[in-house]
N, C-alpha and C. Protein backbone atom coordinates (compact mmCIF):
# COMPACT_ATOMS: atom_id res chain seq x y z
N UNK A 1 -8.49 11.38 -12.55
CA UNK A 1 -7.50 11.39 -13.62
C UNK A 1 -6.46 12.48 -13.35
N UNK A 2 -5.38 11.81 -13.26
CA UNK A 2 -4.09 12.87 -13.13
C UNK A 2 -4.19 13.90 -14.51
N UNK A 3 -3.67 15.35 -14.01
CA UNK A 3 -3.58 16.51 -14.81
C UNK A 3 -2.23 16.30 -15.59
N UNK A 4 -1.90 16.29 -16.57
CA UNK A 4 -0.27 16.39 -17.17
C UNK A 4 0.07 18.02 -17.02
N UNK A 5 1.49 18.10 -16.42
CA UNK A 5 2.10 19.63 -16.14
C UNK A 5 3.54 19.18 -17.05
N UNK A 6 3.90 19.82 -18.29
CA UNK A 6 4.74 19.80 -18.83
C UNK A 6 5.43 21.31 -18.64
N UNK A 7 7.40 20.51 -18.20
CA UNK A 7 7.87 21.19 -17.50
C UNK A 7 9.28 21.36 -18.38
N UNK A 8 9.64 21.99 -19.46
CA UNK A 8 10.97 22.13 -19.90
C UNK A 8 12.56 22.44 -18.93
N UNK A 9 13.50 21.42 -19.27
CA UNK A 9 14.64 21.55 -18.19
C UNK A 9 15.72 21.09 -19.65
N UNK A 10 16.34 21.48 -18.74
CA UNK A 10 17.99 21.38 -19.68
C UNK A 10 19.15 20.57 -18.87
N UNK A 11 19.93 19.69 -19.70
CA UNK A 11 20.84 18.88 -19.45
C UNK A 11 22.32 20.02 -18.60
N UNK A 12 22.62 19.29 -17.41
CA UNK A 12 23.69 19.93 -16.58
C UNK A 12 24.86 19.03 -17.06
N UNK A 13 26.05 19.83 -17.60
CA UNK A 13 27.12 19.23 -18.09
C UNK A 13 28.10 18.98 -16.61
N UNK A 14 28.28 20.04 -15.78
CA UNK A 14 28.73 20.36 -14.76
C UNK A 14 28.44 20.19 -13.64
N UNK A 15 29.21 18.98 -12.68
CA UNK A 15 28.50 18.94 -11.27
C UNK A 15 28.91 19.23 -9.67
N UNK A 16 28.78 19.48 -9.09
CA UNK A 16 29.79 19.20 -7.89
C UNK A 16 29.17 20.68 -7.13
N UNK A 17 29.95 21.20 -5.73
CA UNK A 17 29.75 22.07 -5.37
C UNK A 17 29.49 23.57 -6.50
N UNK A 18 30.65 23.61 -7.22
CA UNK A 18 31.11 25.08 -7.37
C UNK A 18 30.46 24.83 -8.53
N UNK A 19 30.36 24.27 -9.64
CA UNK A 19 29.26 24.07 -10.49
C UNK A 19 27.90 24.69 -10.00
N UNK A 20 27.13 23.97 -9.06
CA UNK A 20 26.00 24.27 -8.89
C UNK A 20 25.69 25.73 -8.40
N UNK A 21 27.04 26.73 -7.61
CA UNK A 21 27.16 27.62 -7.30
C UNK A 21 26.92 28.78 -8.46
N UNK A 22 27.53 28.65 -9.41
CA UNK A 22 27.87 28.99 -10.84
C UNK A 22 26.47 28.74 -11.18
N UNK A 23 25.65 28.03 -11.10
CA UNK A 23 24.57 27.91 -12.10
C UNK A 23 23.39 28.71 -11.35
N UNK A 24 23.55 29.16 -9.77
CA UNK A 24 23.06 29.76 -9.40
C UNK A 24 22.67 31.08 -9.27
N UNK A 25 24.11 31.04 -9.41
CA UNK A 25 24.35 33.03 -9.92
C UNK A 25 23.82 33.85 -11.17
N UNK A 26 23.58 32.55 -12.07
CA UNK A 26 23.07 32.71 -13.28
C UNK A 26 21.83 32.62 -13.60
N UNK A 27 21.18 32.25 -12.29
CA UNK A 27 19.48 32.24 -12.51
C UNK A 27 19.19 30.78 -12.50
N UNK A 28 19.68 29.80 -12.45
CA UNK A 28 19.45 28.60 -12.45
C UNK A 28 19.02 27.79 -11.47
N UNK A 29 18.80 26.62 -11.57
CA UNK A 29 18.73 25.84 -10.46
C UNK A 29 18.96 24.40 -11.01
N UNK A 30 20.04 24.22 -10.00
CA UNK A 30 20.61 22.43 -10.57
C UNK A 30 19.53 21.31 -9.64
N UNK A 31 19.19 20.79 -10.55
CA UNK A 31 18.37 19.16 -10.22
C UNK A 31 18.56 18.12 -10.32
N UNK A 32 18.41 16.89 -9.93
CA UNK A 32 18.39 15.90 -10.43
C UNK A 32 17.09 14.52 -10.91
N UNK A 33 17.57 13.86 -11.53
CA UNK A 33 16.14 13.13 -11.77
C UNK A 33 17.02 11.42 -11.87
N UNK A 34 16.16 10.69 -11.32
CA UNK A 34 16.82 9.36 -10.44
C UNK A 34 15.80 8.30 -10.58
N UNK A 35 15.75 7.19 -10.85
CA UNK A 35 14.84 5.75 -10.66
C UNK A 35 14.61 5.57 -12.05
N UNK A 36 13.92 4.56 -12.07
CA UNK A 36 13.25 3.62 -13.06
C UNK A 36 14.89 3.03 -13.65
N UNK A 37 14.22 2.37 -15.25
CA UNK A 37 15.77 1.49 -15.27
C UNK A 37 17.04 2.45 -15.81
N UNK A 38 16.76 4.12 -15.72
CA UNK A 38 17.85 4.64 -15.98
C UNK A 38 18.98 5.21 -15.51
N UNK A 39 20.07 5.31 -15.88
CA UNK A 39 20.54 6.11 -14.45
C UNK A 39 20.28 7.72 -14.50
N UNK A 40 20.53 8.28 -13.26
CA UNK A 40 20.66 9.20 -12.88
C UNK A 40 21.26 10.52 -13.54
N UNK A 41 20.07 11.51 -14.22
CA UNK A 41 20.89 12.60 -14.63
C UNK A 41 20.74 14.43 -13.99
N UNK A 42 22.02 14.52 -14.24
CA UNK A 42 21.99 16.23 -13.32
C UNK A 42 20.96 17.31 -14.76
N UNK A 43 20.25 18.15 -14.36
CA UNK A 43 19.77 18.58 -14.92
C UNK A 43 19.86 20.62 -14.95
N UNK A 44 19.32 20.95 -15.20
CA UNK A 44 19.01 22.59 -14.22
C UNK A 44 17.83 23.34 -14.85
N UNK A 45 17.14 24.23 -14.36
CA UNK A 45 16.43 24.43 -14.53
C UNK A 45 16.13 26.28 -14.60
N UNK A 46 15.16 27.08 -14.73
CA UNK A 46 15.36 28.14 -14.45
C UNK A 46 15.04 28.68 -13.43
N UNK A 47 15.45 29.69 -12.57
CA UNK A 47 14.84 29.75 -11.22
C UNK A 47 13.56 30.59 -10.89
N UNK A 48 13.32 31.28 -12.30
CA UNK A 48 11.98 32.26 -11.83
C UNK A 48 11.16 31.09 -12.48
N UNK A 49 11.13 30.37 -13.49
CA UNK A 49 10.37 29.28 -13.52
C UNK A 49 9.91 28.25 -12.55
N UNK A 50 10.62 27.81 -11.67
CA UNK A 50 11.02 26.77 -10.71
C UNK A 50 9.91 27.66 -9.64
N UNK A 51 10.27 28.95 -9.15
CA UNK A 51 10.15 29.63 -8.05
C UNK A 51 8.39 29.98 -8.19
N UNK A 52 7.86 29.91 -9.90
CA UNK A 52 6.38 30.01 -10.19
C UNK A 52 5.81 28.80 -9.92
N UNK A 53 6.64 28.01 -10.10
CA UNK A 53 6.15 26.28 -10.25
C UNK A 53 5.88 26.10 -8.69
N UNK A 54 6.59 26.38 -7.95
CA UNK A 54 6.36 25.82 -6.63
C UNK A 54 5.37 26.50 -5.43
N UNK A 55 4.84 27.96 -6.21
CA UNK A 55 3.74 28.70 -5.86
C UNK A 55 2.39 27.39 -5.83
N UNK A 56 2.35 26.85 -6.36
CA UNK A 56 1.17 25.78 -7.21
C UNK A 56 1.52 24.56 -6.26
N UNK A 57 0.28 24.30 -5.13
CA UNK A 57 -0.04 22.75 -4.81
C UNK A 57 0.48 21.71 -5.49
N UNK A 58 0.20 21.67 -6.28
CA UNK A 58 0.31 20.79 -7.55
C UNK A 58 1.40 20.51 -7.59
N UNK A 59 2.55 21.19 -7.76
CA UNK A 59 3.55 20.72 -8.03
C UNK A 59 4.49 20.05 -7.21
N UNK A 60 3.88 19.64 -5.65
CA UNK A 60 4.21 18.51 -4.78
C UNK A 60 3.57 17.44 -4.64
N UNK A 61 2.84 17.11 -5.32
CA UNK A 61 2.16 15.98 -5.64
C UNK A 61 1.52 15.45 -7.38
N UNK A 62 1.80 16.87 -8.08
CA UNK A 62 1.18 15.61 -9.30
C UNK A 62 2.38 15.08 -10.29
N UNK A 63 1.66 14.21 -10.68
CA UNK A 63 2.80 13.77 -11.97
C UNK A 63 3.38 14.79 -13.26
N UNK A 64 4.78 15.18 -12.98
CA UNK A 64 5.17 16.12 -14.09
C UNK A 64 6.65 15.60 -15.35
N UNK A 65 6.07 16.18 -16.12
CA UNK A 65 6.35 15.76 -17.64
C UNK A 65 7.65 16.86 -17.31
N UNK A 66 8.71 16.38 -17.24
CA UNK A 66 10.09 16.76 -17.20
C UNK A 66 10.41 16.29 -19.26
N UNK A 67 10.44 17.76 -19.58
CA UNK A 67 11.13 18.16 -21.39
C UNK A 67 12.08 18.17 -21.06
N UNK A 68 13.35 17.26 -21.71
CA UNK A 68 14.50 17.56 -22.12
C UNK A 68 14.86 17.29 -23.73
N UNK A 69 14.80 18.53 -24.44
CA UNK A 69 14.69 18.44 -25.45
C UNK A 69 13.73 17.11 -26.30
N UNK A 70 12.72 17.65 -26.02
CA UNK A 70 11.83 16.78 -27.06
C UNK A 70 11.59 15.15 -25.89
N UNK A 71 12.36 14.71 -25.35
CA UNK A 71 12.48 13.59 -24.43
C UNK A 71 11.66 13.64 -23.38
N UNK A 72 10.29 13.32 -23.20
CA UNK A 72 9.62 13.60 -21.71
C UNK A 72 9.55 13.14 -21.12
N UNK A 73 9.84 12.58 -19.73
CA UNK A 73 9.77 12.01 -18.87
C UNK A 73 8.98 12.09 -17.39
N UNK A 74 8.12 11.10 -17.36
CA UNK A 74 7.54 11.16 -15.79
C UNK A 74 7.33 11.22 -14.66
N UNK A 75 7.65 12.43 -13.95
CA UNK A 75 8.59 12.11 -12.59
C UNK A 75 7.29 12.90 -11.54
N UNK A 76 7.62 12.24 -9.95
CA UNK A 76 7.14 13.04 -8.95
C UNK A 76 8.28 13.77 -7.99
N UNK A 77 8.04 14.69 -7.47
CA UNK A 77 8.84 15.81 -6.72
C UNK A 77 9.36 15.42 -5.93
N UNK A 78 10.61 14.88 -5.46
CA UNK A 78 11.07 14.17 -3.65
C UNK A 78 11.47 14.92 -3.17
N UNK A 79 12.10 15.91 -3.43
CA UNK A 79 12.77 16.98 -2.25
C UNK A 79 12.80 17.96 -3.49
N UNK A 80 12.88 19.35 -2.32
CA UNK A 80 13.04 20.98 -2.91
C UNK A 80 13.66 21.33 -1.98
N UNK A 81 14.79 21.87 -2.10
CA UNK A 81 15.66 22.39 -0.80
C UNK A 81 15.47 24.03 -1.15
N UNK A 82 15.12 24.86 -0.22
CA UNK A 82 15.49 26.44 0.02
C UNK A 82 16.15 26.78 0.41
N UNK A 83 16.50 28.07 0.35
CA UNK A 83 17.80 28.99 1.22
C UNK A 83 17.21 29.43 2.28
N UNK A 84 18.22 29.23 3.49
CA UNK A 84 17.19 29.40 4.87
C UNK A 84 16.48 30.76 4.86
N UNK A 85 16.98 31.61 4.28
CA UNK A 85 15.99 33.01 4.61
C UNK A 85 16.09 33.85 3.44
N UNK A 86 16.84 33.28 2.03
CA UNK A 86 16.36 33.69 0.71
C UNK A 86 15.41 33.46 -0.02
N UNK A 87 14.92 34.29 -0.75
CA UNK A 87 13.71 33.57 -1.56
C UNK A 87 14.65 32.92 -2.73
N UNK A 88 14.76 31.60 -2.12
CA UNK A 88 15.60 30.94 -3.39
C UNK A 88 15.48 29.33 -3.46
N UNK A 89 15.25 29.07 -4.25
CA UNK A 89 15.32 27.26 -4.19
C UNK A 89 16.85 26.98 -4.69
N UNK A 90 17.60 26.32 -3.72
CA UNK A 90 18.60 25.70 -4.02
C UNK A 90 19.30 24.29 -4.61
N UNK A 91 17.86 23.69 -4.62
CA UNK A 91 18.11 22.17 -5.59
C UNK A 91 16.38 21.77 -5.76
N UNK A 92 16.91 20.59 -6.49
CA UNK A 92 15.34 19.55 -6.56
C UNK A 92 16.10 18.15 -7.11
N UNK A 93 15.12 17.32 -6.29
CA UNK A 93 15.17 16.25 -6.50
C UNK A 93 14.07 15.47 -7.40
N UNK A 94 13.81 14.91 -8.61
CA UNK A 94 12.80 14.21 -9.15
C UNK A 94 13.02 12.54 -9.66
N UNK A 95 11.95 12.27 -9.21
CA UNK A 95 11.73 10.59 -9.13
C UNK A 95 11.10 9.88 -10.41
N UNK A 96 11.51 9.76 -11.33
CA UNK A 96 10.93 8.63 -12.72
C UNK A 96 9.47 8.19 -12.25
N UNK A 97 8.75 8.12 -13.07
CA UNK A 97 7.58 7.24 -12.84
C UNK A 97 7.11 6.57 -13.43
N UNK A 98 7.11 5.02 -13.19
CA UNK A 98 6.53 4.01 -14.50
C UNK A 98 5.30 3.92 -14.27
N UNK A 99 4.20 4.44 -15.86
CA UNK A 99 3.42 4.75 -15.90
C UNK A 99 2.04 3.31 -15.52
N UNK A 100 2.53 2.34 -15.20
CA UNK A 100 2.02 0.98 -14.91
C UNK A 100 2.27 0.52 -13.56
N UNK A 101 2.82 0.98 -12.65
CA UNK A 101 3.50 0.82 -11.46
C UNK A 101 2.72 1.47 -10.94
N UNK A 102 1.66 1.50 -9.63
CA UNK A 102 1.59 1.94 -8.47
C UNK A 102 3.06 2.45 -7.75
N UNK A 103 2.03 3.85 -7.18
CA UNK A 103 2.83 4.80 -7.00
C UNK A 103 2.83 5.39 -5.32
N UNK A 104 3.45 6.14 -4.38
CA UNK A 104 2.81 6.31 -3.11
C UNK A 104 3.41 8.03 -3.50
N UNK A 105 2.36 8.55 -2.96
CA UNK A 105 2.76 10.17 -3.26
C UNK A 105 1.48 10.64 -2.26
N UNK A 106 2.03 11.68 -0.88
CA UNK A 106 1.03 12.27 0.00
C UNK A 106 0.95 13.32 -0.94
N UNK A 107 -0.44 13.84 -1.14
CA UNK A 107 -1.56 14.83 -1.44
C UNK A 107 -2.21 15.96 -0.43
N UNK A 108 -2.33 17.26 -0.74
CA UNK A 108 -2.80 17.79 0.01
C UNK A 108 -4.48 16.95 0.26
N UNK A 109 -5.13 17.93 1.65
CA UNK A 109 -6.67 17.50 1.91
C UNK A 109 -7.11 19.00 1.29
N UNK A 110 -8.01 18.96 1.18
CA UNK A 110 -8.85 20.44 0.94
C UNK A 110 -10.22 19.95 1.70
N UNK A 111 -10.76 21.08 2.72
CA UNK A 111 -11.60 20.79 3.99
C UNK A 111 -12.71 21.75 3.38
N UNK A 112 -13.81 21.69 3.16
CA UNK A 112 -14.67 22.44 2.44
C UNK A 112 -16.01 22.39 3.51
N UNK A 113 -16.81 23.50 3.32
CA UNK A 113 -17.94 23.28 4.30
C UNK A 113 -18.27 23.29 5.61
N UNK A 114 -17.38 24.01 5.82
CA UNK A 114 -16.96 23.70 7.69
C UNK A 114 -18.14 24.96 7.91
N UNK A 115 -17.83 26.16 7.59
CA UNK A 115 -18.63 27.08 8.04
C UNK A 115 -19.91 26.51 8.10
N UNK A 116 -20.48 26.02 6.96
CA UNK A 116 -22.16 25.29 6.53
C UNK A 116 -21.95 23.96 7.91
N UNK A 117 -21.73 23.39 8.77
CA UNK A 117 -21.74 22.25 9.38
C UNK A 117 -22.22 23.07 10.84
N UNK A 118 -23.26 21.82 11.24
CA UNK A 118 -23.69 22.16 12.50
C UNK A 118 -22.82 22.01 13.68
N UNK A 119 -21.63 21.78 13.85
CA UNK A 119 -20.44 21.90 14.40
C UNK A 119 -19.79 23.79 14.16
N UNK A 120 -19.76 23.98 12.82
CA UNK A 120 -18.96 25.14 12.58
C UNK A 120 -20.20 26.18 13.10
N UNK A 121 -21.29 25.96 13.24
CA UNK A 121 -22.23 27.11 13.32
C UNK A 121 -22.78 27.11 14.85
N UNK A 122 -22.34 26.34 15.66
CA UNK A 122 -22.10 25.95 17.32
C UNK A 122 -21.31 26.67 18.09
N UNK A 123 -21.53 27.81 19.04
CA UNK A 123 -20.53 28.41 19.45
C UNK A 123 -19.83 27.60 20.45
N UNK A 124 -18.27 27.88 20.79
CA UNK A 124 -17.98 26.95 21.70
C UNK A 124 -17.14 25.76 21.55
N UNK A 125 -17.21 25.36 19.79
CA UNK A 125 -17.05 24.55 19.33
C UNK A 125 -15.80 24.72 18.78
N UNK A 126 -14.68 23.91 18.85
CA UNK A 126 -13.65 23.65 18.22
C UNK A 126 -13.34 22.87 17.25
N UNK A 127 -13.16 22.90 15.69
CA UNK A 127 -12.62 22.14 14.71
C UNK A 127 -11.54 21.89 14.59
N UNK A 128 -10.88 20.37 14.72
CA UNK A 128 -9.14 20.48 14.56
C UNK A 128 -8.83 20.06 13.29
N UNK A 129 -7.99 19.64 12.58
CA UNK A 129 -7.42 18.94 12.10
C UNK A 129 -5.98 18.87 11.97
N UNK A 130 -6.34 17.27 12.21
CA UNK A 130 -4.53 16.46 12.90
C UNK A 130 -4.04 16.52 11.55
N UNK A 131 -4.36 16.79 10.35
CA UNK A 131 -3.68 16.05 8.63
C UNK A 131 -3.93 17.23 7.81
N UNK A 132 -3.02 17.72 6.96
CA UNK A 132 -3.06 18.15 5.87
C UNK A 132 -3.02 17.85 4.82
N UNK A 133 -2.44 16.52 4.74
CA UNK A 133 -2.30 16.06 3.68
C UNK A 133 -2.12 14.36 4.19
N UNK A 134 -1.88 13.38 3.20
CA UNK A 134 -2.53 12.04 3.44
C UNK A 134 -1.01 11.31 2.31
N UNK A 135 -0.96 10.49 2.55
CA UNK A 135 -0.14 9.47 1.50
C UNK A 135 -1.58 8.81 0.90
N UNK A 136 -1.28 8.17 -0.21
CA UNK A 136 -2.20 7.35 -0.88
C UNK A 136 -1.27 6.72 -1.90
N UNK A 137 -2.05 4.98 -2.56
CA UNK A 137 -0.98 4.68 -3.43
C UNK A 137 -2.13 4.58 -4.66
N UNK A 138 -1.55 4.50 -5.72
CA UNK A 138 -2.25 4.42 -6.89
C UNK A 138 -1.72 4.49 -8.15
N UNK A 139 -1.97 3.73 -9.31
CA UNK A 139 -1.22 3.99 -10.65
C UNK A 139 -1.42 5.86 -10.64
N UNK A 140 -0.11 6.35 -11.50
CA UNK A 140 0.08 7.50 -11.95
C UNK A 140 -0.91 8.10 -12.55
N UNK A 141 -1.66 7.73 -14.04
CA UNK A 141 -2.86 7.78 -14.19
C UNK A 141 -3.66 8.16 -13.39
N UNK A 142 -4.54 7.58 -12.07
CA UNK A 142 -4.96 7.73 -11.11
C UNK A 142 -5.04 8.85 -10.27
N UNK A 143 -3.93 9.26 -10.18
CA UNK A 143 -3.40 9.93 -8.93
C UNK A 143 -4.09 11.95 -8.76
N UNK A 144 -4.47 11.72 -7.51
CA UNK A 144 -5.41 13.14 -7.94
C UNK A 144 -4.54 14.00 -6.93
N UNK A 145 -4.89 15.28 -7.38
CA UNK A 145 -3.85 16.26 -7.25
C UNK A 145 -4.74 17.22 -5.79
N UNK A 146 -5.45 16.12 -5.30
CA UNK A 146 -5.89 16.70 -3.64
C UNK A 146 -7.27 15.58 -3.40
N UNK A 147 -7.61 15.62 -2.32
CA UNK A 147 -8.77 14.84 -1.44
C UNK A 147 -9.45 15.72 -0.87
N UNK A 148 -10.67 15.91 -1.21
CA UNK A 148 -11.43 16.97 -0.86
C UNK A 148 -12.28 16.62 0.82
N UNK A 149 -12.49 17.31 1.40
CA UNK A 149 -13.13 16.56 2.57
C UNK A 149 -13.92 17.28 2.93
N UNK A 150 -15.46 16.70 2.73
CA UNK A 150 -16.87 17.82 2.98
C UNK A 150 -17.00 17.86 4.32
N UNK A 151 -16.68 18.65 5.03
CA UNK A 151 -17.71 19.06 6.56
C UNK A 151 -18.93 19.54 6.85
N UNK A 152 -19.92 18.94 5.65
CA UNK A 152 -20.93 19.81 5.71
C UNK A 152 -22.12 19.47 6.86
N UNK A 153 -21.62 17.77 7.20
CA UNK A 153 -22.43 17.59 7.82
C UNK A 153 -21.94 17.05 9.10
N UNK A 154 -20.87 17.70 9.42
CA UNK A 154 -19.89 17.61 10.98
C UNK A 154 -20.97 17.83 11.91
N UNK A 155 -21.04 17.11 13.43
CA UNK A 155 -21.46 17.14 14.05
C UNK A 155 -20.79 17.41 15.69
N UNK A 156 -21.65 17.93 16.92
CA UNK A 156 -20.32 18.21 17.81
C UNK A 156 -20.02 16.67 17.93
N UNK A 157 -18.80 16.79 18.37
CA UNK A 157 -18.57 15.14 19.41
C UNK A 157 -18.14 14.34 17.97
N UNK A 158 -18.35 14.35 17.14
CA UNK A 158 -17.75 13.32 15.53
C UNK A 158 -16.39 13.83 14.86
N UNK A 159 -15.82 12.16 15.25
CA UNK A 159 -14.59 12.71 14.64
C UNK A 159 -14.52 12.06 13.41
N UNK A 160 -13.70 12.15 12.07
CA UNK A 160 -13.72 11.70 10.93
C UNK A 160 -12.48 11.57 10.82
N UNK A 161 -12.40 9.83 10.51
CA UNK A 161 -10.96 9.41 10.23
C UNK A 161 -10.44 9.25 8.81
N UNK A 162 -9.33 8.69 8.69
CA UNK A 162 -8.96 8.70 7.68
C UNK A 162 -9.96 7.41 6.86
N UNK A 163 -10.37 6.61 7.70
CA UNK A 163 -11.37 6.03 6.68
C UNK A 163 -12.31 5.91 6.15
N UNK A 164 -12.95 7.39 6.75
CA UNK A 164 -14.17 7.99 6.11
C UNK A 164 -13.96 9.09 4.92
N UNK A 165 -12.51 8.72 4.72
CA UNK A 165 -12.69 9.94 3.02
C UNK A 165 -12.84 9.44 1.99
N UNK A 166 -13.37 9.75 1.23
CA UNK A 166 -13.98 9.48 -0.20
C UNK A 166 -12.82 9.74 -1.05
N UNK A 167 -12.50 8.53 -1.13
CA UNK A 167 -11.31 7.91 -2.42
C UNK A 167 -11.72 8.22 -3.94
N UNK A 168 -10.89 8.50 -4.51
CA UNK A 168 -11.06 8.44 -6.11
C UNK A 168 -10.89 6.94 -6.62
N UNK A 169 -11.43 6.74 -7.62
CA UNK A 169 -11.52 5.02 -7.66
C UNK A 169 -10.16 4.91 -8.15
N UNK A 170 -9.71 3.87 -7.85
CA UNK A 170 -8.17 3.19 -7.83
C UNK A 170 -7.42 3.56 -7.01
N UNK A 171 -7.99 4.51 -5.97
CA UNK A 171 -6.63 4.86 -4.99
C UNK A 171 -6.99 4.58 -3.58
N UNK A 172 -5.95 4.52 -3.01
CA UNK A 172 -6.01 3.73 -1.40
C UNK A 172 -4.61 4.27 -0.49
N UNK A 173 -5.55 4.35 0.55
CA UNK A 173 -4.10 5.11 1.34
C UNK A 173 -3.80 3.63 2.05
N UNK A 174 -2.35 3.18 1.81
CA UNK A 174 -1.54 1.96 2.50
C UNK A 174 -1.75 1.90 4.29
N UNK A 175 -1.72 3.19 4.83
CA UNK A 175 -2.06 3.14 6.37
C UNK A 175 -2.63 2.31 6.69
N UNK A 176 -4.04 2.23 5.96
CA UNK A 176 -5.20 1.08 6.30
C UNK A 176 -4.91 -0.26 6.66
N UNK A 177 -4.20 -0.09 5.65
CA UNK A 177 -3.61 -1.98 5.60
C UNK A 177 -2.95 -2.24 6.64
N UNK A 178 -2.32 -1.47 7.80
CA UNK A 178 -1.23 -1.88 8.39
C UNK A 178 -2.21 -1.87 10.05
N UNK A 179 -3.39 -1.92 9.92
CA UNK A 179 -4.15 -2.26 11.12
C UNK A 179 -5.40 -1.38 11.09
N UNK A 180 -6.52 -1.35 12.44
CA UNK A 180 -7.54 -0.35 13.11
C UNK A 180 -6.67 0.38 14.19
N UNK A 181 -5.83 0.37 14.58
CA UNK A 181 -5.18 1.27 15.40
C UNK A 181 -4.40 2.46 14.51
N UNK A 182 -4.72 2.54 13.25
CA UNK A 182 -3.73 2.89 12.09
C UNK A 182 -4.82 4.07 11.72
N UNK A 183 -5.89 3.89 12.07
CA UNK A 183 -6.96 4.93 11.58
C UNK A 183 -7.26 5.95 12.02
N UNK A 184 -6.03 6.79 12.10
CA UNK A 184 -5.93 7.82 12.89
C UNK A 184 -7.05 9.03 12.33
N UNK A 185 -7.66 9.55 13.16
CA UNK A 185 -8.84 10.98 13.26
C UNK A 185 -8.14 12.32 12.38
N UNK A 186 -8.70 12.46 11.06
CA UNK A 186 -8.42 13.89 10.39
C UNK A 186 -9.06 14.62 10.72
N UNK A 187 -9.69 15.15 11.42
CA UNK A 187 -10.98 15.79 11.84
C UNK A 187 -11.96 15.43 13.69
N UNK A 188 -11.39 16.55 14.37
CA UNK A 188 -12.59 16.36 15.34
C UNK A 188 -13.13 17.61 15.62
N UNK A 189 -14.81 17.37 16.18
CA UNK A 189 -15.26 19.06 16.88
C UNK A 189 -15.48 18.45 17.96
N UNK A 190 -15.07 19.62 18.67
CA UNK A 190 -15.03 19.04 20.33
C UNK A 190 -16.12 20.39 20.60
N UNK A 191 -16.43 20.48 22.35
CA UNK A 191 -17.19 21.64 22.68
C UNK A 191 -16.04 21.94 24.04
N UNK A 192 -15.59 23.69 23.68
CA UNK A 192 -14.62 23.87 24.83
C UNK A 192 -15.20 24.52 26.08
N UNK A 193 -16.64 24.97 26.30
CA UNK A 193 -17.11 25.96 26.68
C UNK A 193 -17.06 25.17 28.01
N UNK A 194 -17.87 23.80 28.06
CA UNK A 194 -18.04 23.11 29.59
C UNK A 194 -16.69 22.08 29.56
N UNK A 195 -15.35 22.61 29.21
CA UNK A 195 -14.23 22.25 30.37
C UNK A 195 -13.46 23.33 30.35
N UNK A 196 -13.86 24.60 29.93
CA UNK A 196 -13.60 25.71 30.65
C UNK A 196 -14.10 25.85 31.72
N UNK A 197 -15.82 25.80 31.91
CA UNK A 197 -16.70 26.20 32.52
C UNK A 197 -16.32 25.50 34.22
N UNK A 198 -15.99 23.69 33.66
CA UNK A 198 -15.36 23.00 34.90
C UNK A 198 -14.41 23.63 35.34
N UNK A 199 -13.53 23.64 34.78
CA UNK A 199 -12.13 24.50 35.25
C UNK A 199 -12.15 25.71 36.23
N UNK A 200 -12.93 26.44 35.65
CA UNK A 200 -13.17 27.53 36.50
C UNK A 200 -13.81 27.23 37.87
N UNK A 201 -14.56 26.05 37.83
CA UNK A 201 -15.59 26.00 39.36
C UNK A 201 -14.78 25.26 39.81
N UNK A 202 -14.02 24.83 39.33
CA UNK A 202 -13.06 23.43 40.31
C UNK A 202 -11.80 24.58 41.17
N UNK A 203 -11.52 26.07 40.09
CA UNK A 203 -10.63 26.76 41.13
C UNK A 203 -11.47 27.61 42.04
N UNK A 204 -12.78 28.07 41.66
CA UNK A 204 -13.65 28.53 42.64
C UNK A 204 -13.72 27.79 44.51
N UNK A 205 -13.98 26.53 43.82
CA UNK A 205 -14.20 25.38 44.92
C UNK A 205 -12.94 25.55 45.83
N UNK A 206 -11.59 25.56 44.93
CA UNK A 206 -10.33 25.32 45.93
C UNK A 206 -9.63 26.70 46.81
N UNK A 207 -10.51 27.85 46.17
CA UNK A 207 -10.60 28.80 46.82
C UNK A 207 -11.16 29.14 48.40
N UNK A 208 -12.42 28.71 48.02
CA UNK A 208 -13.02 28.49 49.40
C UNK A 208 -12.39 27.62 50.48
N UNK A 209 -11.68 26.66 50.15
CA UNK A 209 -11.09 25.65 51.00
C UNK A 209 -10.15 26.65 51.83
């Protein structure tokens, strides 16, 4: 079950470059919010608010309750633009969400247990992971605010794909559907010790030559 994050914003009368410049100087941050059957409105927001909000996982993947005066609306996060080397967010983009509509929104993974796995407790042994995070589709409702992934019982040599994670019921990552070549590996432990170990005797060997 999705968490509700209710998020107060205020209507932007003013738009364009030097507008948004202006609203910046002032602590602000201009947004917009776009889809479903309405159109498109400029918004702004505050920036030490915005700048707490985006400390939080969460707030790139769950469903948030955008307040405009009393008016709430359902949106997910599409873009956050920063200042290349300020601590500053310079826009946001937010997406409507009809609360009956399947939705596609990537989620972080959270990898738990690795230390406890007879892989993590193997010297020698390397844990990768190719994914941090996953797309999945699912009504809004639905939609969970991470995919947890136990390594407790990783083994060397086992890799774990994306279709060995444990879904929340109603949700499904679309990848699947689009083939078995599609099931790409979130997870492998390899052992590095014997193709080091080769490596080394194979330049030993070419030494002697």
């Amino acid at each position: 079950m999705a968490t509700s994050h209710k998020i107060e914003v205020q209507l932007r009368d003013a738009e364009g470059k030097g507008a948004s410049r202006r609203l910046r100087r002032a602590g602000k941050v201009p947004a917009i919010v776009y889809g479903g059957d309405l159109p498109p409105r400029a918004i702004q927001m505050d920036h030490n608010t915005v700048w707490l909000l985006s400390q939080n996982e969460w707030f790139y993947s769950a469903i948030l309750d955008l307040s405009l005066n009393g008016d709430v609306q359902p949106v997910v996060l599409r873009d956050l633009q920063r200042h290349p080397f300020k601590q500053q967010i310079l826009h946001l983009d937010f997406q409507r969400v009809n609360l009956d509509k399947p939705i596609r929104v990537r989620v972080p993974l959270h990898f738990i247990n690795e230390e406890k796995s007879p892989a993590g407790k193997t010297s020698g042994v390397v844990i990768s992971r190719t994914f941090t995070d996953v797309e999945v589709e699912c009504l809004p409702r639905k939609l969970p605010e991470h995919i947890e992934v136990d390594l407790g019982d990783l083994q060397v040599g086992q890799i774990i794909h994306l279709s060995d994670l444990k879904l929340p019921e109603g949700v499904e990552i679309p990848e699947l559907k689009l083939g078995k070549e599609r099931d790409h590996a979130v997870v492998t432990a390899r052992e590095v010790q014997a193709e080091s170990g080769s490596a080394e005797g194979e330049e030993g060997e070419a030494g002697k030559s």
